[in-house]
N, C-alpha and C. Protein backbone atom coordinates (compact mmCIF):
# COMPACT_ATOMS: atom_id res chain seq x y z
N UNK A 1 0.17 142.86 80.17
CA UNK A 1 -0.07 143.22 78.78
C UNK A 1 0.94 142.51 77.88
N UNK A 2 0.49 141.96 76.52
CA UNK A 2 1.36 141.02 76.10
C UNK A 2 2.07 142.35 74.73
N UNK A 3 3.30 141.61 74.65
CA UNK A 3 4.02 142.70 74.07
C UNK A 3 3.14 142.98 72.43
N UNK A 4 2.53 141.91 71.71
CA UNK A 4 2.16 141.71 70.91
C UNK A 4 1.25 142.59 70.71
N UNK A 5 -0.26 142.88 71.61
CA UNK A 5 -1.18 143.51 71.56
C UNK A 5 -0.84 145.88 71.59
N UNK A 6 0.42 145.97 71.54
CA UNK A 6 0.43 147.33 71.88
C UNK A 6 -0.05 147.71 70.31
N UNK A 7 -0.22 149.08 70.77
CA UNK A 7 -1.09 149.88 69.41
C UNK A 7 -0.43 149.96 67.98
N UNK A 8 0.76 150.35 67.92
CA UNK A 8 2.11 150.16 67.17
C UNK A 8 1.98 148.96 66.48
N UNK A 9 2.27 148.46 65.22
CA UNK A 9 2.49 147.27 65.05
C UNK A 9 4.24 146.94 64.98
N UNK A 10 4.91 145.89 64.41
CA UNK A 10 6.06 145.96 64.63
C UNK A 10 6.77 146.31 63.33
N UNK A 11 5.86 146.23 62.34
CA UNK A 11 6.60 146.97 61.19
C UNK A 11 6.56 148.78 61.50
N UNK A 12 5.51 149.19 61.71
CA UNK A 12 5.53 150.56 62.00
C UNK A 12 6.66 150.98 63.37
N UNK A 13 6.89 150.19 64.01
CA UNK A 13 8.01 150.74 64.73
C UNK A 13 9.53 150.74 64.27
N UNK A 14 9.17 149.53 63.30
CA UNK A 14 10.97 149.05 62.55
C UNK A 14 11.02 150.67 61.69
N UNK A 15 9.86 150.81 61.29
CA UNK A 15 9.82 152.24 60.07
C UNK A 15 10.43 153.58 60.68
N UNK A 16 10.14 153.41 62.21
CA UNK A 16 9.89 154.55 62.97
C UNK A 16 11.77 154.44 63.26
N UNK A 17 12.36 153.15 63.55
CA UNK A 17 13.58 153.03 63.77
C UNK A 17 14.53 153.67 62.94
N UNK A 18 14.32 153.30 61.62
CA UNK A 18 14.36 153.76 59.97
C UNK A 18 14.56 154.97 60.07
N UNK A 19 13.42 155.75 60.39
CA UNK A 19 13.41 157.19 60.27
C UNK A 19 14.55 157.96 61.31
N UNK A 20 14.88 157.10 62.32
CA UNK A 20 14.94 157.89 63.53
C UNK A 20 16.61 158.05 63.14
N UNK A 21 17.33 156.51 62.41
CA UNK A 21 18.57 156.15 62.08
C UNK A 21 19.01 157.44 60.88
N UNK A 22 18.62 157.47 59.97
CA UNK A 22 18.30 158.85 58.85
C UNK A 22 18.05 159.98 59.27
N UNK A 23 17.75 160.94 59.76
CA UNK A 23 17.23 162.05 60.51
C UNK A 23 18.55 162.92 60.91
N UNK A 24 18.56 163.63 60.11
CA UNK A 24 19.35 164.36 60.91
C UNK A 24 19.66 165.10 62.15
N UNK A 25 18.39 165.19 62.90
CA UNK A 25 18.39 165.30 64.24
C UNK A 25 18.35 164.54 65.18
N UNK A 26 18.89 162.93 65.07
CA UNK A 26 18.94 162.11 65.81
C UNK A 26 20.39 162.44 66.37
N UNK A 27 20.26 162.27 68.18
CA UNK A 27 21.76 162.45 68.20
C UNK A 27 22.72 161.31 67.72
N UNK A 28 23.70 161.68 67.85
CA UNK A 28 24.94 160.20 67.63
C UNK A 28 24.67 159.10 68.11
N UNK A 29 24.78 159.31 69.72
CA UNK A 29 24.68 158.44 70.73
C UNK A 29 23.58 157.40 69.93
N UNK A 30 22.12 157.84 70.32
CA UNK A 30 21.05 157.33 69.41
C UNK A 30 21.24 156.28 68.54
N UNK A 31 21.50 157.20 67.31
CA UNK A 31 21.98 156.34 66.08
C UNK A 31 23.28 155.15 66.41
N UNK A 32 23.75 154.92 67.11
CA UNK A 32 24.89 154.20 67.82
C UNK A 32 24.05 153.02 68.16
N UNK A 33 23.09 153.64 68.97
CA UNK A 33 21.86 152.06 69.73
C UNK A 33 20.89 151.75 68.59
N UNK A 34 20.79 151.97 67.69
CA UNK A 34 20.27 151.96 66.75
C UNK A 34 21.02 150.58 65.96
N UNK A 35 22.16 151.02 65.56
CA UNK A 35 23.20 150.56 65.09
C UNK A 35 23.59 149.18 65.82
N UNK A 36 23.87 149.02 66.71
CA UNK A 36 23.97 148.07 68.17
C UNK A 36 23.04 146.79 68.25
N UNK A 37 21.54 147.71 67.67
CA UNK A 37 20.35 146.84 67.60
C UNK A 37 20.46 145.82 66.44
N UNK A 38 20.58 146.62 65.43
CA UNK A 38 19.92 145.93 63.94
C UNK A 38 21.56 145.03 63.93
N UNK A 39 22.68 145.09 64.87
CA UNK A 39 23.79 144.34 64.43
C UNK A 39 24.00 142.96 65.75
N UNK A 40 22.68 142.99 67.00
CA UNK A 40 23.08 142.07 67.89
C UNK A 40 21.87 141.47 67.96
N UNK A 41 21.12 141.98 67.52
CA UNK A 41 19.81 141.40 67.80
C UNK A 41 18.75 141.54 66.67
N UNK A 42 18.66 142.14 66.04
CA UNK A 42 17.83 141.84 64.59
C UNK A 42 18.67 140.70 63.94
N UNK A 43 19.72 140.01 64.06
CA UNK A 43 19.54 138.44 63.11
C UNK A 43 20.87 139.23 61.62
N UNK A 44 21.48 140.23 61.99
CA UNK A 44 22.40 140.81 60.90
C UNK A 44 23.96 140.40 61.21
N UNK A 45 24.68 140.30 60.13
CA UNK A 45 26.08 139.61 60.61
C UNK A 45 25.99 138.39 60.88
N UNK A 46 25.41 137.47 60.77
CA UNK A 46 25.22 136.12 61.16
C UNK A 46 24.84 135.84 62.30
N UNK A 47 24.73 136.29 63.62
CA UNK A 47 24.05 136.20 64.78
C UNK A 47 23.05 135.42 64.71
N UNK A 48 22.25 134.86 65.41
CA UNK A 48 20.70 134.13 65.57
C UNK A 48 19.94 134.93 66.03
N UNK A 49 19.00 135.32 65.40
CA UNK A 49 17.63 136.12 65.54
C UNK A 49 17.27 135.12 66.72
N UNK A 50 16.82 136.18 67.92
CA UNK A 50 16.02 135.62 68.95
C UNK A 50 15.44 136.65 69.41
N UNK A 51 13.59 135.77 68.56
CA UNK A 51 12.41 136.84 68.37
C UNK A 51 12.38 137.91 69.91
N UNK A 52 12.64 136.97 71.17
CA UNK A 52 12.10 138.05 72.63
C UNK A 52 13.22 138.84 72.49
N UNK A 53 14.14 139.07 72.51
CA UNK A 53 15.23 139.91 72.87
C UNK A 53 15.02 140.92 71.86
N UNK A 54 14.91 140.47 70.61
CA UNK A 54 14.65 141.28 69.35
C UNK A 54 13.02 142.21 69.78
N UNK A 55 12.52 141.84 70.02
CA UNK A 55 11.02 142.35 70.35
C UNK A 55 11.33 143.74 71.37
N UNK A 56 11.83 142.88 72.71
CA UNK A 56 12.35 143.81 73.76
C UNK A 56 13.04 145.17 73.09
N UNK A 57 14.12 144.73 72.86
CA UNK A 57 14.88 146.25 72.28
C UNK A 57 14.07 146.90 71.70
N UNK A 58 13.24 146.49 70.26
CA UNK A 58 12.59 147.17 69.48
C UNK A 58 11.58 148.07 70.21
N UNK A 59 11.22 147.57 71.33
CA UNK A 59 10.19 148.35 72.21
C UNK A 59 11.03 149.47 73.07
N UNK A 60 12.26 149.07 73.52
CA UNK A 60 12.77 149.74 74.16
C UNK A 60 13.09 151.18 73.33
N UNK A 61 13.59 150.76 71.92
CA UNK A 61 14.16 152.14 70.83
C UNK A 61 12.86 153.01 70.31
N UNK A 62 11.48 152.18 70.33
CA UNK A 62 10.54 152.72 70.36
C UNK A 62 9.57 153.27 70.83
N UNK A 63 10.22 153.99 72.33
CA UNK A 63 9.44 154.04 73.72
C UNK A 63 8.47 155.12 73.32
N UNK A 64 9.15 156.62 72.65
CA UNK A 64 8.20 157.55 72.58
C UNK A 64 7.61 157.50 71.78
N UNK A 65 7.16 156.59 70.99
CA UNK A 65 5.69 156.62 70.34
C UNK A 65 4.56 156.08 70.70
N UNK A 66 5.23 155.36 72.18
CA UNK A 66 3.93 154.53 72.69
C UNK A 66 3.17 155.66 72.95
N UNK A 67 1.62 154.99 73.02
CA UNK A 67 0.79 156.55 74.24
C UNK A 67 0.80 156.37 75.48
């Protein structure tokens, strides 16, 4: 299955990230990999965006909304 085709699109999961980072019931830890993400691999701080790795995580932080 190609990562592209899941039901989710990838803005609705960045949203879902969004929400999850804000929430006050996210634990710490969480919000930490959250944090981790959008600073090593989303392309922030000057780093080089590299779309698979970036894709990967995003799927990984967005596991429970898959069906």
């Amino acid at each position: 299955m190609s990562i592209i085709s899941r039901e989710f699109s990838i803005s609705d999961r960045i949203e879902y990230v969004k929400f999850r980072l804000e929430s006050e019931g996210t634990p710490l830890s969480e919000k930490m990999d959250i944090l981790e993400f959008l600073m090593n691999y989303a392309g922030i701080f000057g780093k080089e965006l590299n779309p698979t790795i970036f894709l990967k995580e995003l799927y990984r932080l967005t596991a429970l909304i898959d069906p």
